[in-house]
Protein backbone atom coordinates (compact mmCIF):
# COMPACT_ATOMS: atom_id res chain seq x y z
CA UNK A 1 -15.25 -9.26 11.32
CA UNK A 2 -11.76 -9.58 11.69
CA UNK A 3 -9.19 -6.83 11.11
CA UNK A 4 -5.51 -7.24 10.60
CA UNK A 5 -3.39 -3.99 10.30
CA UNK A 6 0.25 -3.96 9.76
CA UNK A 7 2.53 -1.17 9.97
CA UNK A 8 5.82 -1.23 8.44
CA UNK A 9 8.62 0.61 9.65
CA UNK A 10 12.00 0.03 8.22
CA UNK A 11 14.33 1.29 10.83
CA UNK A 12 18.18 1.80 11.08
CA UNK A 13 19.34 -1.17 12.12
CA UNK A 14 22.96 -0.24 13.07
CA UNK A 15 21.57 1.57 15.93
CA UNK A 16 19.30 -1.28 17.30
CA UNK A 17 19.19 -4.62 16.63
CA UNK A 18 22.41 -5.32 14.51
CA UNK A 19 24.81 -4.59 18.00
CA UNK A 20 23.35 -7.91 19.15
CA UNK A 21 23.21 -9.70 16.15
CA UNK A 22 26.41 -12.07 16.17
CA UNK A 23 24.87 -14.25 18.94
CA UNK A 24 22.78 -16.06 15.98
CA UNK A 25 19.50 -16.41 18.28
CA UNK A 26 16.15 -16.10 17.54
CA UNK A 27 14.90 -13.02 19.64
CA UNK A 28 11.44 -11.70 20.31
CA UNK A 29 12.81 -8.28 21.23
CA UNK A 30 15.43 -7.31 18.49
CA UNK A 31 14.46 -7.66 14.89
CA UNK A 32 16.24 -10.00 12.26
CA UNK A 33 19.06 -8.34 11.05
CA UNK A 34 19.22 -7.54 7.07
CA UNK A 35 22.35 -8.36 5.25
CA UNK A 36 24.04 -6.28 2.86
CA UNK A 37 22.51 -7.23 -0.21
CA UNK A 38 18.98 -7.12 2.18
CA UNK A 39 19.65 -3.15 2.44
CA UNK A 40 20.98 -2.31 -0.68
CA UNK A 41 17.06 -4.42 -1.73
CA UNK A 42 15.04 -1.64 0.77
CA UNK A 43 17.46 1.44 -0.19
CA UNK A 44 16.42 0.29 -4.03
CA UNK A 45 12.75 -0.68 -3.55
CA UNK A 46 12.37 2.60 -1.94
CA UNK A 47 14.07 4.34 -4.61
CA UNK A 48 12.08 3.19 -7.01
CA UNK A 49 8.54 3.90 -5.11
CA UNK A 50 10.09 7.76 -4.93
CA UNK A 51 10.49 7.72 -8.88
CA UNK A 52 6.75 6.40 -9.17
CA UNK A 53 6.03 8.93 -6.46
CA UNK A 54 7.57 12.01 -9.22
CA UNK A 55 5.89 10.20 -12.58
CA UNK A 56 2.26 10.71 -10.85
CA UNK A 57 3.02 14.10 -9.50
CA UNK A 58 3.86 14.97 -12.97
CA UNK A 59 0.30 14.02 -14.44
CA UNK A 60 -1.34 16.10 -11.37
CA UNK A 61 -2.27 19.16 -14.25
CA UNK A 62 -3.92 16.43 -16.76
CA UNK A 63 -5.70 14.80 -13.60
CA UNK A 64 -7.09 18.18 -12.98
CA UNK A 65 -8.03 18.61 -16.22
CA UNK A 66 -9.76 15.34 -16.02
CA UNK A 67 -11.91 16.30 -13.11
CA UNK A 68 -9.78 14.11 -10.30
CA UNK A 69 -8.33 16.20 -7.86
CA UNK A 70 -10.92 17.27 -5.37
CA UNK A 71 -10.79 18.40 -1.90
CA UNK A 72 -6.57 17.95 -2.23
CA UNK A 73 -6.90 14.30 -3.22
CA UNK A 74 -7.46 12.05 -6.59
CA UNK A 75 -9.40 9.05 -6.47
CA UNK A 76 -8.56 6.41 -8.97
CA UNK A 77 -10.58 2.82 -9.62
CA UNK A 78 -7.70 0.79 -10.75
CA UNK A 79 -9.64 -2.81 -10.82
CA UNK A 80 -12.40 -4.07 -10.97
CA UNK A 81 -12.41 -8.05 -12.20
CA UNK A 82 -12.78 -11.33 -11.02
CA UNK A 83 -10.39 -13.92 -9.72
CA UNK A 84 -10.21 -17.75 -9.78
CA UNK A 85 -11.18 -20.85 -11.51
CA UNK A 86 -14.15 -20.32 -13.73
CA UNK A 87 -15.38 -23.67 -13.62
CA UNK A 88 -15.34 -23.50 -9.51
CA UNK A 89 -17.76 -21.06 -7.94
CA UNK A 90 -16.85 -21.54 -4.63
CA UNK A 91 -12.82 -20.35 -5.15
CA UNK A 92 -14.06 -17.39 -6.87
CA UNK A 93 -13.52 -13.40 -6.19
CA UNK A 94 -14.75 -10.73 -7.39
CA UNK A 95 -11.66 -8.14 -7.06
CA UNK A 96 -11.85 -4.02 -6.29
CA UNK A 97 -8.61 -2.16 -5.84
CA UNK A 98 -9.70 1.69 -5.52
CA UNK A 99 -5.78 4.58 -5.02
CA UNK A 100 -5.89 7.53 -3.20
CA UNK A 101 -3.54 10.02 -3.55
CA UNK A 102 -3.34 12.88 -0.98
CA UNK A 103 -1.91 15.98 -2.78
CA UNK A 104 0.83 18.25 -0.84
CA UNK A 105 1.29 21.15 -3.10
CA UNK A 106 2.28 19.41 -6.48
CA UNK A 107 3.91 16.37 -4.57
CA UNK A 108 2.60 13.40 -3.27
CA UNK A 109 2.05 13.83 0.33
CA UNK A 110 0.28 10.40 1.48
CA UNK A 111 -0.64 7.10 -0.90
CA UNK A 112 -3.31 4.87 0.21
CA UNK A 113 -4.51 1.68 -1.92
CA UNK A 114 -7.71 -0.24 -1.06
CA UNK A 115 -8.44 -3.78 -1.81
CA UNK A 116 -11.56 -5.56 -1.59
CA UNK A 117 -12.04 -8.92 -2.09
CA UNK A 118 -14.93 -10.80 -1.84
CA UNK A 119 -16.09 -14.60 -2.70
CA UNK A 120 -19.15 -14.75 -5.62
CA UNK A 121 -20.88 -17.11 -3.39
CA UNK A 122 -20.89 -16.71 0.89
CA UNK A 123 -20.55 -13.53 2.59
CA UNK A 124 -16.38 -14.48 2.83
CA UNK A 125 -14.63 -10.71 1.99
CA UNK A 126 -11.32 -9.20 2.81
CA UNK A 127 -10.71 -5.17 2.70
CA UNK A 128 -7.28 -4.51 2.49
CA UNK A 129 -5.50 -0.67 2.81
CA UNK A 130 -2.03 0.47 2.58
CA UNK A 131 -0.67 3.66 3.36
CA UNK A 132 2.55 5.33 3.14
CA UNK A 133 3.69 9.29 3.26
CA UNK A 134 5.86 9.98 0.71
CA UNK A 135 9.84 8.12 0.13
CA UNK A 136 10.54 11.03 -1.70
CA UNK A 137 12.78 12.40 1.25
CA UNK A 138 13.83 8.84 2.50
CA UNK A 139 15.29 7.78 -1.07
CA UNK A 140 17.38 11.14 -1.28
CA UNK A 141 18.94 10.34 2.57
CA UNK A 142 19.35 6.45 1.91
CA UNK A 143 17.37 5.49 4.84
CA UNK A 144 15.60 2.52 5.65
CA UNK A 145 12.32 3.95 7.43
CA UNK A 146 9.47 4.54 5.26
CA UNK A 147 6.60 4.06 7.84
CA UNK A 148 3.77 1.58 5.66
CA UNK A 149 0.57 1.05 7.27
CA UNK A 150 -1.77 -2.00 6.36
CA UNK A 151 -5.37 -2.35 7.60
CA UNK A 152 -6.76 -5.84 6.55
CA UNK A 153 -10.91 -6.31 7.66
CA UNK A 154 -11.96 -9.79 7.36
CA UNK A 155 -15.27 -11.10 7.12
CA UNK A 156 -15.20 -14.49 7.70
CA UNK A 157 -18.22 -16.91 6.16
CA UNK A 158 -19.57 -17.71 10.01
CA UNK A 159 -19.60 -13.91 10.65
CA UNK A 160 -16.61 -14.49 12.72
CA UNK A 161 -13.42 -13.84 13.11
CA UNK A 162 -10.46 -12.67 15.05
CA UNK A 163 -9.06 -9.06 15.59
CA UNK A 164 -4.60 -8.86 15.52
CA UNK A 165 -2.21 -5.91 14.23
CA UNK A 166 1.13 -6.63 13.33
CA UNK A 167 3.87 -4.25 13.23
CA UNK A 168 7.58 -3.71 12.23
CA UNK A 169 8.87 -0.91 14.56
CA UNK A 170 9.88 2.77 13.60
CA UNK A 171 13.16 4.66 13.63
CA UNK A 172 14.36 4.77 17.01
CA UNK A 173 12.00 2.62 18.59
CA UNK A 174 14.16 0.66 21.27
CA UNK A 175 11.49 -1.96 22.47
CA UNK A 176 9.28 -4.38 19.98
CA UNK A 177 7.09 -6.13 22.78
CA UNK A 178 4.41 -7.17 21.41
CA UNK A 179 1.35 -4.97 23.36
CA UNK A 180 -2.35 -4.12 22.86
CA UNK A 181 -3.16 -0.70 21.22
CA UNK A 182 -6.87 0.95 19.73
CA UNK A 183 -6.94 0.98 16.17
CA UNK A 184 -9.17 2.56 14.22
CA UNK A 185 -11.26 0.20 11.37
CA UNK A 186 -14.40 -0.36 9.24
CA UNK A 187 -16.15 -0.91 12.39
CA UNK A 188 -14.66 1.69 14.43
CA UNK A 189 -12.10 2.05 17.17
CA UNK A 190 -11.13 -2.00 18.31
CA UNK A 191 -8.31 -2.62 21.26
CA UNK A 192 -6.24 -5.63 19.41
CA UNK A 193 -2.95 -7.31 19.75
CA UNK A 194 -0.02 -5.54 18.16
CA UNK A 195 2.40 -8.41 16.66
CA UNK A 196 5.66 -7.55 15.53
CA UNK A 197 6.81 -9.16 12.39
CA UNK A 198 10.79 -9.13 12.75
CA UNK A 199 11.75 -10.95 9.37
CA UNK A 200 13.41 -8.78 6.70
CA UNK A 201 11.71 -10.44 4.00
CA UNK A 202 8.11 -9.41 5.69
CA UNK A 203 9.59 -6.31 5.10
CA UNK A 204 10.75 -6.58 1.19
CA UNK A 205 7.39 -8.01 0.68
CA UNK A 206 5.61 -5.53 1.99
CA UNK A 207 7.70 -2.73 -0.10
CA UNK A 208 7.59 -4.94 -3.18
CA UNK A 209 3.44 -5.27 -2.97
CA UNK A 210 3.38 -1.35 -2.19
CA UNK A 211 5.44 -0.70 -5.07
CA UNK A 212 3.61 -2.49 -7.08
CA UNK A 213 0.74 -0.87 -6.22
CA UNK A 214 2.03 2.64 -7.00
CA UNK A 215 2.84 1.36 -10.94
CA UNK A 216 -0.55 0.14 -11.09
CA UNK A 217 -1.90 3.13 -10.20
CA UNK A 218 0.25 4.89 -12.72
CA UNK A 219 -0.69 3.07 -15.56
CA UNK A 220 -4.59 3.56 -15.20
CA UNK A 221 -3.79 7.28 -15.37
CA UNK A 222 -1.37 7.17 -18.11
CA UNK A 223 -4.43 4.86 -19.99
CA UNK A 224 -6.91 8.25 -18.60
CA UNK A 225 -5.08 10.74 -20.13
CA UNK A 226 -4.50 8.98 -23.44
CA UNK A 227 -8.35 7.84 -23.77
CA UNK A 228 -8.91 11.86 -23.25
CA UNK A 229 -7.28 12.98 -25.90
CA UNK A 230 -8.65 10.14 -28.03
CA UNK A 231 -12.07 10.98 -27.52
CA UNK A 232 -11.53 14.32 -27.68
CA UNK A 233 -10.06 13.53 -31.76
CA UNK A 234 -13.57 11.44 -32.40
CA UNK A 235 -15.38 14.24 -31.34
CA UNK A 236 -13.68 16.46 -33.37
CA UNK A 237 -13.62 13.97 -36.77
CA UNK A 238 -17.49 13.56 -36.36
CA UNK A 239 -17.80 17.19 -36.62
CA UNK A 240 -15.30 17.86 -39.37
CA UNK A 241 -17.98 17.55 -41.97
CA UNK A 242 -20.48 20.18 -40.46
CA UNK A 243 -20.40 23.57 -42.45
């Protein structure tokens, strides 16, 4: 089993990194400094996840209605399909991506999206989280933190495999050594290797894929709520002709 976990942390730069970052070389202790068309990418990205963030809290009554908020959260199967060339068994997946929101009043107080993927033939299977908090607050202040955490367990095909975390520091952090911490997975608490990643575009990706995942989750409720009061209009014309 190997687990990967990354946590994201867009920081301020202007108070860390960016005072050295004229020099022009590579450093294992500063990250890469975004430009200004970089920022202006995170500020938006996170902007955007904050409007998602509103258009689900919105639909919080109709999930209730619908029987999905329990215990403060709503669970939501958003896939369930398979992956790859038909005619080639071997590069085959079969493909489960399961959201959890955690409910804070009538906001969204935490996000968490769960991917499993697993080849159709061998024992080959990757379980992928992602977790935020809210942006709500950090796309009102412009900031460039929004703490994402991402918790990948691989199993490889020998049984095998290797155990890293890599991270992108949070506001204020001064040092980004790279150290070993406990993390807890699938298979309990492991000590691994934290890695920072200090290229900007690890961190667009990571917002872009997180995004992403929010509008996905959006539109499986949106399809909930309409198939609802669908059925609900069958049931009623079926009955229409009883006296």
């Amino acid at each position: 089993m190997a687990v990967l976990a990354f946590f994201l942390f867009a920081p301020q730069y202007e108070n860390r990194a960016e005072q050295n970052s004229t020099n022009g070389a590579p450093s294992l202790t500063e990250l890469e400094v975004p430009n200004k068309a970089q920022k202006k990418q995170i500020q938006d990205l996170i902007q955007q996840i904050a409007e998602v963030e509103t258009s689900i809290a919105a639909m919080k009554n109709d999930l209730d209605v619908l029987g999905k908020v329990q215990d403060g959260k709503t669970v939501i199967n958003v896939t369930a399909t398979y992956m790859g060339n038909p005619g080639n068994i071997e590069n085959r997946f079969f493909i489960n991506e399961i959201a959890t929101i955690h409910w804070d009043g009538e906001r969204i107080g935490k996000f968490e999206f769960f991917r499993r993927q697993a080849r159709v033939r061998g024992i080959y299977i990757i379980r992928k989280t992602m977790t935020a908090d809210s942006m709500a607050q950090a796309a009102k202040s412009g900031a460039l933190e929004v703490p994402i955490a991402i918790l990948v367990e691989e199993t490889l095909d020998s049984g095998r495999g290797i155990v890293t975390q890599f991270k992108l520091p949070g506001p204020g952090q001064d040092s980004i050594k790279d150290y070993k911490e406990l993390v807890e997975s699938g298979q309990g608490k492991k000590e691994v290797a934290t890695v920072y990643l200090r290229q900007v575009q690890d961190r667009l990706d990571i917002l872009r894929r997180y995004l992403q995942s929010m509008r996905d989750t959006e539109r499986i409720i949106r399809y909930l709520i309409r198939n609802k009061i669908k059925s609900d209009h069958y049931r009623y014309e079926r009955t229409k002709s009883i006296k």
